[in-house]
Protein backbone atom coordinates (compact mmCIF):
# COMPACT_ATOMS: atom_id res chain seq x y z
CA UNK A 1 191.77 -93.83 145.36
CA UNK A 2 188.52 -92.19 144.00
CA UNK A 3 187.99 -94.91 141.53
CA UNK A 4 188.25 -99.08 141.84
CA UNK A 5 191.12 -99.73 139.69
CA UNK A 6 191.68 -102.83 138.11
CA UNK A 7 195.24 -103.82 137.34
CA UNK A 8 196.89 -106.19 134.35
CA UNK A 9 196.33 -109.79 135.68
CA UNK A 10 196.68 -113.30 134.31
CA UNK A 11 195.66 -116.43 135.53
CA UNK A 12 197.86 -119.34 135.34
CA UNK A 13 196.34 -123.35 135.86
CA UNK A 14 193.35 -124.91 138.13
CA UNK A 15 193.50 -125.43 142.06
CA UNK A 16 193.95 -123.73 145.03
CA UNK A 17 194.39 -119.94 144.56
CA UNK A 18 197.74 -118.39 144.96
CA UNK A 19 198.37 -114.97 144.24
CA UNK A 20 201.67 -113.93 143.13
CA UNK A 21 203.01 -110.79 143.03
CA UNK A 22 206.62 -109.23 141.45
CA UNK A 23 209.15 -107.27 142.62
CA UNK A 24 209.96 -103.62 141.67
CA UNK A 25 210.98 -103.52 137.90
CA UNK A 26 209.41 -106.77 137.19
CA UNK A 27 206.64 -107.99 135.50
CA UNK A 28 204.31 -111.08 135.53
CA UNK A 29 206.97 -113.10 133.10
CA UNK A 30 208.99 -113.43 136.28
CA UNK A 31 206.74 -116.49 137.23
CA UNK A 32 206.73 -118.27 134.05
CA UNK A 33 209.59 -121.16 134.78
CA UNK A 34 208.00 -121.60 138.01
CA UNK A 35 204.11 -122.18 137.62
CA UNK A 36 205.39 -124.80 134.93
CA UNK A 37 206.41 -127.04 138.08
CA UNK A 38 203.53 -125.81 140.22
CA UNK A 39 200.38 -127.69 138.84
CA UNK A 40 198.34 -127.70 141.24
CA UNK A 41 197.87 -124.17 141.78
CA UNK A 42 195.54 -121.58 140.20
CA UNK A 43 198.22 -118.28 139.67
CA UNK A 44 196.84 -115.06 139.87
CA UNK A 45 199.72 -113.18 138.74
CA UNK A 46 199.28 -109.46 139.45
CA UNK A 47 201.06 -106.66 137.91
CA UNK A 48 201.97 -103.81 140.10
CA UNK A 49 200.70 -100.11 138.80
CA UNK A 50 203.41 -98.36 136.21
CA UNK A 51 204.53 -102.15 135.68
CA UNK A 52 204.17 -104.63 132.70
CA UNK A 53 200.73 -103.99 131.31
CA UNK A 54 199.48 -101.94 134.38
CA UNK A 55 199.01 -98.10 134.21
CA UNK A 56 199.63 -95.88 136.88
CA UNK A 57 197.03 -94.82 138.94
CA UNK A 58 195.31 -91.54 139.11
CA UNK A 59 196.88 -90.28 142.01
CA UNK A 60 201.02 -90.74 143.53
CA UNK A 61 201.70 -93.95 144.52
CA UNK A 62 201.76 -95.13 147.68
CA UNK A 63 202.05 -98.55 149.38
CA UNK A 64 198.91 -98.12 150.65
CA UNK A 65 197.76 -97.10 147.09
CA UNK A 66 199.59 -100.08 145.62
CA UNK A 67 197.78 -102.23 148.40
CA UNK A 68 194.10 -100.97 147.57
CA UNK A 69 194.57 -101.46 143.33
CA UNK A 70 196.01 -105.02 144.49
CA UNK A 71 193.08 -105.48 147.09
CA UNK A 72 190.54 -104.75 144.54
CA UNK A 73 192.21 -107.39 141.78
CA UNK A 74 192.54 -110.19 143.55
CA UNK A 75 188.39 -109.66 144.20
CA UNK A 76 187.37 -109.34 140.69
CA UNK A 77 188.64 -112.73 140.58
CA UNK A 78 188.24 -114.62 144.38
CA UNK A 79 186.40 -114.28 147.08
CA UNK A 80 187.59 -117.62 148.45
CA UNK A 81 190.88 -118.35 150.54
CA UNK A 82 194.03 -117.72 149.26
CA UNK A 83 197.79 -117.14 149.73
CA UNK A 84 200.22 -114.80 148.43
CA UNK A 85 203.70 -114.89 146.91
CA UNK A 86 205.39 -111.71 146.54
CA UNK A 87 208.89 -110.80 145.36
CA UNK A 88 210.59 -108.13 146.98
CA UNK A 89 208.17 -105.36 146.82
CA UNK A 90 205.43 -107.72 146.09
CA UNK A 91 206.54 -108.96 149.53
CA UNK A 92 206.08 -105.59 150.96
CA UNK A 93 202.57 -105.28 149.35
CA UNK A 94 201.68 -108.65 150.79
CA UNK A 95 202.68 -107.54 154.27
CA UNK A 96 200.25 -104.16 153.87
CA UNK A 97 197.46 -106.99 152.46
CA UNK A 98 197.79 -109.27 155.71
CA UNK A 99 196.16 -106.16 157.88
CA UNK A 100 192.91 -106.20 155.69
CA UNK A 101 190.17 -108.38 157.47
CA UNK A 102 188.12 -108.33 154.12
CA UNK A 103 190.81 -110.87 152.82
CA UNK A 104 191.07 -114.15 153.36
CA UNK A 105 194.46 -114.91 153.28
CA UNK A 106 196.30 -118.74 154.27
CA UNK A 107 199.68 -117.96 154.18
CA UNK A 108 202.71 -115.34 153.01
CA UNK A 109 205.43 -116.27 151.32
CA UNK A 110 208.29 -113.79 150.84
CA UNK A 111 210.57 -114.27 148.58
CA UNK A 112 213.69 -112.75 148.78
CA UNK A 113 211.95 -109.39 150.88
CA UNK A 114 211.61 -108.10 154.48
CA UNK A 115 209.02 -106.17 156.84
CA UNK A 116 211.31 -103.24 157.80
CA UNK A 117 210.94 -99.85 156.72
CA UNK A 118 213.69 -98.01 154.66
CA UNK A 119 216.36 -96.44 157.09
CA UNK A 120 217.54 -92.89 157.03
CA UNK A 121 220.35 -93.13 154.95
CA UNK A 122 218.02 -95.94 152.55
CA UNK A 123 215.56 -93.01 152.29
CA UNK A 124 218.46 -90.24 150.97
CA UNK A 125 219.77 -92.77 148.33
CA UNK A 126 216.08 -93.57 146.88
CA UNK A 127 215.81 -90.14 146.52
CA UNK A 128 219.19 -89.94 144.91
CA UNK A 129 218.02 -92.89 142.35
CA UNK A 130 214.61 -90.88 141.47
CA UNK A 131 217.35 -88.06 140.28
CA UNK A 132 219.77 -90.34 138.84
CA UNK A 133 216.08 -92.05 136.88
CA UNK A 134 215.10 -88.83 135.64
CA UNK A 135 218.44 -88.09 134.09
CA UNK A 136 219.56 -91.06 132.55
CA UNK A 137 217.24 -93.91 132.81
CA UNK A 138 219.13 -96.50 131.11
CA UNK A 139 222.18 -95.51 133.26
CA UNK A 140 219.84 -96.83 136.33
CA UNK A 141 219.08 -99.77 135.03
CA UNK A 142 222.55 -101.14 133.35
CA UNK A 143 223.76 -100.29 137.44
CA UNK A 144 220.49 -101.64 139.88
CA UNK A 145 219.72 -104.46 137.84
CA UNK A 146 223.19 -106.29 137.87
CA UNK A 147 224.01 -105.62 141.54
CA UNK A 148 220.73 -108.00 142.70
CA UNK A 149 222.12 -111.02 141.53
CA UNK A 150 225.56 -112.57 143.82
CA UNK A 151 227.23 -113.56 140.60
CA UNK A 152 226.07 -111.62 138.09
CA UNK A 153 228.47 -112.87 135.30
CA UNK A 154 226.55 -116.06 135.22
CA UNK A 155 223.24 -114.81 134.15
CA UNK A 156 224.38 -111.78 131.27
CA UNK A 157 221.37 -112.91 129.61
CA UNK A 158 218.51 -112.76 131.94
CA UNK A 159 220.01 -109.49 133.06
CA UNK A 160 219.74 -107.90 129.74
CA UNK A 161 216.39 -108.86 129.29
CA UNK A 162 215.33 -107.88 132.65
CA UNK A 163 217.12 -104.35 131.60
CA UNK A 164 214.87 -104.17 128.56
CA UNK A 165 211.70 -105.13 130.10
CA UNK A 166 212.23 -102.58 132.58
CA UNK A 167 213.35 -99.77 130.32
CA UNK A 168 209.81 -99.60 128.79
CA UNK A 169 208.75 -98.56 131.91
CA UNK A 170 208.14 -94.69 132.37
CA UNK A 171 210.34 -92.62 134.20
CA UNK A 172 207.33 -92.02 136.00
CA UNK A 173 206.35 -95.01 137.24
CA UNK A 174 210.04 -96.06 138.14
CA UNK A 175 210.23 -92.48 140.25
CA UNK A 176 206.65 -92.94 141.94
CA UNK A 177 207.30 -96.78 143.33
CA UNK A 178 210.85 -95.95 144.50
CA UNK A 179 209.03 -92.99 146.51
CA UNK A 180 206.47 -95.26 147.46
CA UNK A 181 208.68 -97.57 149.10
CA UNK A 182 210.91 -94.88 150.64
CA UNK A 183 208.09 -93.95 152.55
CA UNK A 184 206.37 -97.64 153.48
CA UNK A 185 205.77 -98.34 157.00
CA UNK A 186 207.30 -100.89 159.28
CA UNK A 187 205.67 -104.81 159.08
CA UNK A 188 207.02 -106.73 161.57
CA UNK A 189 204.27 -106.86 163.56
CA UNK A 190 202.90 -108.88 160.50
CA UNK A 191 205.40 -111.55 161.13
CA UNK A 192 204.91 -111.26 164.57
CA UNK A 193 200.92 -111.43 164.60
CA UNK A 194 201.20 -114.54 161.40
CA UNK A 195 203.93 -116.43 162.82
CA UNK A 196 204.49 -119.48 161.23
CA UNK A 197 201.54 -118.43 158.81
CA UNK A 198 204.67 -116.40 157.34
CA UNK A 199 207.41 -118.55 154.87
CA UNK A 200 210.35 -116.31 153.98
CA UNK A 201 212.62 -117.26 151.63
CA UNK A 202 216.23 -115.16 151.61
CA UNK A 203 219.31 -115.68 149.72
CA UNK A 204 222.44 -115.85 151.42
CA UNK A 205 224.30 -112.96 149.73
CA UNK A 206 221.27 -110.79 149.19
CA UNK A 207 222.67 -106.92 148.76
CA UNK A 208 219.66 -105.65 149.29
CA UNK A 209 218.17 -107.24 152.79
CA UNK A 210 220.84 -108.51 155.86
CA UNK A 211 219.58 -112.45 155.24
CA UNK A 212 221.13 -113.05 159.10
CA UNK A 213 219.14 -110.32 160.36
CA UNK A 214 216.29 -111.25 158.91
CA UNK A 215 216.79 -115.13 159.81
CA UNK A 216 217.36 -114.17 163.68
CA UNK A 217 213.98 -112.08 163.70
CA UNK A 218 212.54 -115.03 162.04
CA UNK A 219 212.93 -117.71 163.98
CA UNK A 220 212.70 -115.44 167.71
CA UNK A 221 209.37 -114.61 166.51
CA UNK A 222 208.43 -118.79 164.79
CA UNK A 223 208.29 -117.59 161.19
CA UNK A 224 209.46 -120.03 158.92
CA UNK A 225 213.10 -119.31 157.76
CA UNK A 226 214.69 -120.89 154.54
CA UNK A 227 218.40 -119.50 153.34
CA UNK A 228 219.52 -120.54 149.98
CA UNK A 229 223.05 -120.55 150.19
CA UNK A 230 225.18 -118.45 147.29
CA UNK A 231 222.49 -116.78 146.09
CA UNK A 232 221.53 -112.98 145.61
CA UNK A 233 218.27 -111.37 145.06
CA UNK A 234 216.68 -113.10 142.11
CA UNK A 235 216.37 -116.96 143.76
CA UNK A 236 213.79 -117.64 140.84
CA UNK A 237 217.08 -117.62 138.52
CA UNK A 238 219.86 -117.95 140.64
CA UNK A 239 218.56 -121.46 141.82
CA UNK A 240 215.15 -122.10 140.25
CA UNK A 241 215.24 -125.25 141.74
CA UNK A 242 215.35 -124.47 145.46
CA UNK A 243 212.81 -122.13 145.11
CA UNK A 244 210.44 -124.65 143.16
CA UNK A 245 210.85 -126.95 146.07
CA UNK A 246 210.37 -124.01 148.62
CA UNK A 247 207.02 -123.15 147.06
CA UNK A 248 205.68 -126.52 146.43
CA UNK A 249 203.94 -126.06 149.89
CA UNK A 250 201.13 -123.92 148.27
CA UNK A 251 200.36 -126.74 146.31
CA UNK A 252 199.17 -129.00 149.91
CA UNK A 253 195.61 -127.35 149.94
């Protein structure tokens, strides 16, 4: 980027900083249920570029882009030790953030999202969705949105709101971070290099990431594993719970 930019960010309680970042279509309000049962925490929820309250930035996006705009947040407002939560692509973001020596980062969690890059046939139907986006936005949404959660006629509610929070992004921004993570490099030699330094938690029936797959790299490499049976893609409403009691370990600083 030619110029430090500063994304949307609020901060959330007093304590040890944890940085938390959301997946693609998201916004910060994805953390609000949770940080009410994490107290001992200071949240520094981050809003990815072309999301929430964030703009876009002045050139394509990139996850190395998205990395650097992140990067540069989380300095405005520590210096100290931290650790990072990300959803999905905020996973993918933390992964690119682990290989920055400038950071001083504790631990990763990963909720619900993976280190490998998008296959061949992952990379043709991203660009198929950028189409599908440009055409008929809404038409994107009423189909992606649904299909991340295992049963999705439990949670009508949430989903519509999740479909109108994400319609008021721009076509733009939708386009530019589904290119963006077509084009992401591999991680696992993040989980590999972190080891147990690296907390993944997958849902059992996740469509988008193979949770055994995942799981058997996990544990060959001493990453910690945690499956929440019957579960999707969206943990943080699918069993709030579970996932309260997975991330209670950022609280131990």
């Amino acid at each position: 980027m030619n110029k430090k930019q500063i994304l949307n960010y609020r901060i959330v309680g007093n304590g040890y900083p944890v940085v938390f970042l959301h997946g693609f279509l998201e916004s910060n309000k994805m953390w609000e249920n949770l940080l009410k049962h994490l107290p001992k925490i200071q949240a520094i929820c981050i809003e990815l570029p072309g999301h929430g309250e964030s703009s876009l930035l002045q050139e394509s996006l990139s996850l190395e882009r998205i990395t650097e705009a992140v990067k540069e947040t989380i300095l405005e407002v520590t210096k100290d030790q931290f650790s990072i939560v990300g959803h999905s692509l905020g996973g993918y973001v933390a992964l690119h953030l682990a290989e920055d020596d400038e950071l001083k980062i504790d631990q990763i969690t990963l909720l619900h999202s993976h280190p490998w890059a998008d296959s061949d046939s992952k990379k043709v139907d991203r660009g198929r969705v950028v189409r599908i986006v440009e055409y008929n936005k809404m038409l994107f949404l009423k189909d992606a949105i649904p299909q991340l959660y295992y049963k999705p006629e439990f949670f009508e509610t949430k989903i519509n709101h999740l479909i109108e929070e994400a319609y008021e992004m721009t076509e733009e921004a939708i386009a530019q971070t589904l290119i963006a993570m077509r084009d992401r490099e591999d991680k696992s030699n993040v989980l590999k290099t972190w080891k147990e330094r690296i907390h993944i938690i997958q849902g059992e029936f996740d469509s988008l990431i193979d949770a055994k797959k995942l799981q058997k790299q996990a544990e060959k490499i001493g990453n910690t594993f945690h499956l929440i049976k019957s579960i999707g893609h969206m943990g943080h409403h699918e069993n709030e719970k579970e996932v309260i009691r997975l991330l209670t370990f950022t609280e131990k600083k």
